[in-house]
N, C-alpha and C. Protein backbone atom coordinates (compact mmCIF):
# COMPACT_ATOMS: atom_id res chain seq x y z
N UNK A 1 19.13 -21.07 8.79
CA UNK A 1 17.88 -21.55 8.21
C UNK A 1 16.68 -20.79 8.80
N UNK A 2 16.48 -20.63 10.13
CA UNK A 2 15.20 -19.91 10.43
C UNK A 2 15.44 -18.58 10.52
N UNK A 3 16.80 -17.57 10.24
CA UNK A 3 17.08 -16.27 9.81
C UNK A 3 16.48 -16.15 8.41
N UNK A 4 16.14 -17.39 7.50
CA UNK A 4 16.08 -16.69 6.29
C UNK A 4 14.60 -17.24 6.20
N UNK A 5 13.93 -17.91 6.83
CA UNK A 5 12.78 -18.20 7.03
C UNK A 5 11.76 -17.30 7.68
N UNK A 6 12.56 -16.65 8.38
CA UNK A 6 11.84 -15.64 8.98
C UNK A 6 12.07 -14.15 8.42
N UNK A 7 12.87 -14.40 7.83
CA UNK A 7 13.25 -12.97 6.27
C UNK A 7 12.32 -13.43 5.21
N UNK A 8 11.94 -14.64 4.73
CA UNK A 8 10.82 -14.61 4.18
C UNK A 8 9.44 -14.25 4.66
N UNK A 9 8.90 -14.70 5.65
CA UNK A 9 7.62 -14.25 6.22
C UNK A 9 7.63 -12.81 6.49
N UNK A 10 8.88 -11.89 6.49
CA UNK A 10 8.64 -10.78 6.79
C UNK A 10 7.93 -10.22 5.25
N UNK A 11 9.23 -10.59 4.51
CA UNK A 11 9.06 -9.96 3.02
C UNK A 11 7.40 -10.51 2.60
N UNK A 12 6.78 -11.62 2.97
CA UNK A 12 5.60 -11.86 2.78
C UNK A 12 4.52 -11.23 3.63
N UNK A 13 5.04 -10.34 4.67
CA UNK A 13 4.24 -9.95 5.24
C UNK A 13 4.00 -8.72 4.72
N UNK A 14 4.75 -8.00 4.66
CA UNK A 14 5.07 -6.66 4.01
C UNK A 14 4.25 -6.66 2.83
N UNK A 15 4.18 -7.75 1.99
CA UNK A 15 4.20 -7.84 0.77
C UNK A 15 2.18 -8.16 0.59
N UNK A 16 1.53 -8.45 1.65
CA UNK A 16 0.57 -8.73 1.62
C UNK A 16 -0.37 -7.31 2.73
N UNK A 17 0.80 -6.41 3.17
CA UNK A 17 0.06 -5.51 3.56
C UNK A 17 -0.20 -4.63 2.73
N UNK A 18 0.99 -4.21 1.87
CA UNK A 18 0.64 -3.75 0.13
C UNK A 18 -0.18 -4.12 -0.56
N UNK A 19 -0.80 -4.97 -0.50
CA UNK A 19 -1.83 -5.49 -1.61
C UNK A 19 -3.19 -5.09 -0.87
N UNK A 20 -3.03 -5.13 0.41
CA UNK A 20 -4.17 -5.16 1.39
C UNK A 20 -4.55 -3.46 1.27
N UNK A 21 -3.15 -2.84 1.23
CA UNK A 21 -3.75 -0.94 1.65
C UNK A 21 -4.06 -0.89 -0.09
N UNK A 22 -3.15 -1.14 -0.76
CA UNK A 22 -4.23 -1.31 -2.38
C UNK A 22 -5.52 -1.54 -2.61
N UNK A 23 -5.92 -2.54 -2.05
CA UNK A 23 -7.11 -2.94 -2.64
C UNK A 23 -8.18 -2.10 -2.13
N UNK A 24 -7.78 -1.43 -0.48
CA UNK A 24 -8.57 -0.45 0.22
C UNK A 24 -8.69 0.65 -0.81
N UNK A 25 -7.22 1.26 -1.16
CA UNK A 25 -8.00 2.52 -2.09
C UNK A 25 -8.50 2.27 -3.44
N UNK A 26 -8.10 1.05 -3.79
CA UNK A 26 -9.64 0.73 -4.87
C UNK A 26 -10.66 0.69 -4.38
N UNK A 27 -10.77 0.16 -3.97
CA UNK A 27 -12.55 -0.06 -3.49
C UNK A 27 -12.82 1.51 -2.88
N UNK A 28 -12.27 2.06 -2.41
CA UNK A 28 -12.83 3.68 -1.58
C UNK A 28 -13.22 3.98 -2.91
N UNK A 29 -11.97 4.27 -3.78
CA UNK A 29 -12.13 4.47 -4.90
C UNK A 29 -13.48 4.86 -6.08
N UNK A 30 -13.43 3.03 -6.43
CA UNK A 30 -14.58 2.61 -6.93
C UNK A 30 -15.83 2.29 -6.38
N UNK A 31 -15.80 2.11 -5.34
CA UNK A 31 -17.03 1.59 -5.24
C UNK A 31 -17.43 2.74 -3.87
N UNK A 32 -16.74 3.83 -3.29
CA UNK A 32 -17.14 4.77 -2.36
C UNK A 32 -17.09 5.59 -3.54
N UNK A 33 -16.35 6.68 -3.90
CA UNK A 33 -17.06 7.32 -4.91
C UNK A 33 -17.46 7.48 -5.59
N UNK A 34 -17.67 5.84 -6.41
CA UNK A 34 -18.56 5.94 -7.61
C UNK A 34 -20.40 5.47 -7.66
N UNK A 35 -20.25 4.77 -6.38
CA UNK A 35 -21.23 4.20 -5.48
C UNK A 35 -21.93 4.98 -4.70
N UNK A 36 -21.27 4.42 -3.90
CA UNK A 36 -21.32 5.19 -2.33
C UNK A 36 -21.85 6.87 -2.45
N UNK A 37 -20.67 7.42 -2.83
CA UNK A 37 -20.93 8.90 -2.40
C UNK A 37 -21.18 9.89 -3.43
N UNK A 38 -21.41 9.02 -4.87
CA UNK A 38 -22.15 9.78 -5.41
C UNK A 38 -23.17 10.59 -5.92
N UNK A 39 -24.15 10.56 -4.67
CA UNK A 39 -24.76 11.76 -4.59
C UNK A 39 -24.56 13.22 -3.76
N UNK A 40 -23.19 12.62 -3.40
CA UNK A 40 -22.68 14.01 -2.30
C UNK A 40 -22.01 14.75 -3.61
N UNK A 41 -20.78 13.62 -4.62
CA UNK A 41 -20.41 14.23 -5.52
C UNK A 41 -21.18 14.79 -6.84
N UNK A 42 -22.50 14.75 -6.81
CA UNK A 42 -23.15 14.99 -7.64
C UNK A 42 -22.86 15.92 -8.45
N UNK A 43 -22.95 17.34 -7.74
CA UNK A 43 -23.29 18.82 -7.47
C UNK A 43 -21.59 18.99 -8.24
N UNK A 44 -20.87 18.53 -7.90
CA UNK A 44 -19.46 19.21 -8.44
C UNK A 44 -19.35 18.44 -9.88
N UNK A 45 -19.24 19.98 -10.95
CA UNK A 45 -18.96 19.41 -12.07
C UNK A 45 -17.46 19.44 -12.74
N UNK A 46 -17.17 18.47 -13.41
CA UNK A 46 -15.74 18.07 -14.23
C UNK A 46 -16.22 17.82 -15.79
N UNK A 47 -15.18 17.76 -16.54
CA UNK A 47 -15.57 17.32 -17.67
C UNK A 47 -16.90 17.73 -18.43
N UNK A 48 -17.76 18.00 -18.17
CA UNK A 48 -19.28 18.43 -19.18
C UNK A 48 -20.17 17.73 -18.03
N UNK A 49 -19.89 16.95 -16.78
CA UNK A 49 -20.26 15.95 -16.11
C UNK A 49 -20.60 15.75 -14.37
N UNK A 50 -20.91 15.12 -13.99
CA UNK A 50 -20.38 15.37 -12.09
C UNK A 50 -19.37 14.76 -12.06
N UNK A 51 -18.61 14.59 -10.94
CA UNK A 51 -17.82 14.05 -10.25
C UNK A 51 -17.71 12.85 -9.97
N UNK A 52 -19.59 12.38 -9.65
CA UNK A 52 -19.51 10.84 -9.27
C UNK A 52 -19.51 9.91 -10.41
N UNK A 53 -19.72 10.38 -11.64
CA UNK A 53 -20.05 10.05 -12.48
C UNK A 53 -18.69 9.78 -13.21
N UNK A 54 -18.13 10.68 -13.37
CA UNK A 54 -16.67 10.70 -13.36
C UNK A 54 -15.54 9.65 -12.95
N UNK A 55 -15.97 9.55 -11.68
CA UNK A 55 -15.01 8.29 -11.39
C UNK A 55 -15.27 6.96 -11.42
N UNK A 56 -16.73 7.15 -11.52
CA UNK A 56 -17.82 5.65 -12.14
C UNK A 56 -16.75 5.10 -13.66
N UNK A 57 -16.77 6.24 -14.34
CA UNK A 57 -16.53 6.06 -15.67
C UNK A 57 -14.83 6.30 -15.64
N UNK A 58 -13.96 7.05 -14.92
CA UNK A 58 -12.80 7.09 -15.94
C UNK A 58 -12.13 7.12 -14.10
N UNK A 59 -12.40 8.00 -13.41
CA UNK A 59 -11.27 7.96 -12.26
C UNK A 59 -11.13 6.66 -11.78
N UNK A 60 -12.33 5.66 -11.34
CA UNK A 60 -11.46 4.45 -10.85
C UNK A 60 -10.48 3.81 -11.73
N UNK A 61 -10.86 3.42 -13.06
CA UNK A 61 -9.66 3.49 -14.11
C UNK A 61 -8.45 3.77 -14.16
N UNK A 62 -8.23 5.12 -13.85
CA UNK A 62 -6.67 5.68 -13.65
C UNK A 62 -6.17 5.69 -12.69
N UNK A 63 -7.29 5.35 -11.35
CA UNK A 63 -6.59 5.23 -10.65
C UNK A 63 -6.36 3.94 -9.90
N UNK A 64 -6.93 2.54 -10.45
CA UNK A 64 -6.20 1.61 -10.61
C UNK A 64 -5.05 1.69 -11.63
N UNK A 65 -4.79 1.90 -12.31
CA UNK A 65 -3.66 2.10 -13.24
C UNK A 65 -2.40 3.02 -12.60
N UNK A 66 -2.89 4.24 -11.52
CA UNK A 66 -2.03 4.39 -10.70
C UNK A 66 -1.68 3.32 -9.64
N UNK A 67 -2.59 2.89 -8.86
CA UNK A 67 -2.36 1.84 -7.90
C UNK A 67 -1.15 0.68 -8.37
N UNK A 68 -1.48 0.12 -10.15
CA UNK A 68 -0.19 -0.82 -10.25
C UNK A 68 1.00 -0.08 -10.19
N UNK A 69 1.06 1.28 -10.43
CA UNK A 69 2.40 1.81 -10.98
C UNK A 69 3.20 1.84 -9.29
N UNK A 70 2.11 2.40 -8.54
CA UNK A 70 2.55 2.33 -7.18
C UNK A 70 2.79 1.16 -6.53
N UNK A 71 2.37 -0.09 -7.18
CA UNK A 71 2.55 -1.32 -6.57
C UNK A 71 4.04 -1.74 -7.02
N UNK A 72 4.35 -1.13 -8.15
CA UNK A 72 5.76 -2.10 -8.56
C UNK A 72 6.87 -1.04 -8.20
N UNK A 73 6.64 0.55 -7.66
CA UNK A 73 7.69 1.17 -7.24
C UNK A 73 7.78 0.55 -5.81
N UNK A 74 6.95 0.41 -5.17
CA UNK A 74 7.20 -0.17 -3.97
C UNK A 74 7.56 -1.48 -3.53
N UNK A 75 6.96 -2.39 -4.47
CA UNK A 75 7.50 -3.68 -4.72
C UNK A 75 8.76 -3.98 -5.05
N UNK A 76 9.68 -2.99 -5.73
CA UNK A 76 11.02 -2.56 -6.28
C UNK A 76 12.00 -2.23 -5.00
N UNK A 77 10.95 -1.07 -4.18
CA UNK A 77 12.07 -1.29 -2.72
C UNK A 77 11.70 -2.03 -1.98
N UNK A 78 11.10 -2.85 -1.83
CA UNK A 78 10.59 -3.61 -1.02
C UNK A 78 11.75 -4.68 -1.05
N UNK A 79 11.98 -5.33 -2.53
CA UNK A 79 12.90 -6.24 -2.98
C UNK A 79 14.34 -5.93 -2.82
N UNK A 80 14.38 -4.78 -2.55
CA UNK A 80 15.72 -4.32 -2.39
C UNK A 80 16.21 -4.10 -1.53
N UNK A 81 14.83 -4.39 -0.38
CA UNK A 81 15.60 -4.13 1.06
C UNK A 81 15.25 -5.14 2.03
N UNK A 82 14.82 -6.40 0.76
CA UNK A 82 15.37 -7.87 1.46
C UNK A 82 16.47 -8.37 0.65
N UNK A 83 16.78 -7.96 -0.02
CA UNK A 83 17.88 -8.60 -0.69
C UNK A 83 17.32 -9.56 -1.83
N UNK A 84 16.37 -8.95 -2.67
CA UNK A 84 15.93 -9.88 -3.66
C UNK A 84 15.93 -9.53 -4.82
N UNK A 85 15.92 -8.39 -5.34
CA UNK A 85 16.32 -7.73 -6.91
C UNK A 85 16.65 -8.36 -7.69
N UNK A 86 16.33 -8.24 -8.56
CA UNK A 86 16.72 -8.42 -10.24
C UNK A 86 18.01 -8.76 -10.44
């Protein structure tokens, strides 16, 4: 009973440090380079556009949309190496 109690709090621990280093590179993300440091990224152009502007508008976007894809490959071994899979 407290082997698998304490195999849960791990898997919950694990499982909430993932969400925690996620949410960090969103926010760097969104709100440091689209915020924050976009007047350093000004000067570099992409698209017809700058940079900061850029991820204001489309990079934090994709790259939350990367962040879930990375959340459920890792969430996938994560589950698999407590013994919880599908």
């Amino acid at each position: 009973m407290a082997d698998k109690k304490s195999n849960a709090e791990a898997y919950w621990a694990a499982n909430i440090r993932l969400i925690a280093g996620c949410l960090v590179v969103w926010a760097l993300v969104s709100y440091g380079c689209a915020i924050l440091l976009r007047p350093l990224l000004a000067s570099i152009p992409i698209g017809g556009t700058d940079l900061g502007f850029w991820f204001a508008q489309q990079g934090s976007i994709l790259t939350f949309i990367g962040i879930i894809f990375f959340y459920v490959w890792k969430m996938n071994r994560l589950d698999k190496q407590f013994g919880l899979e599908e």
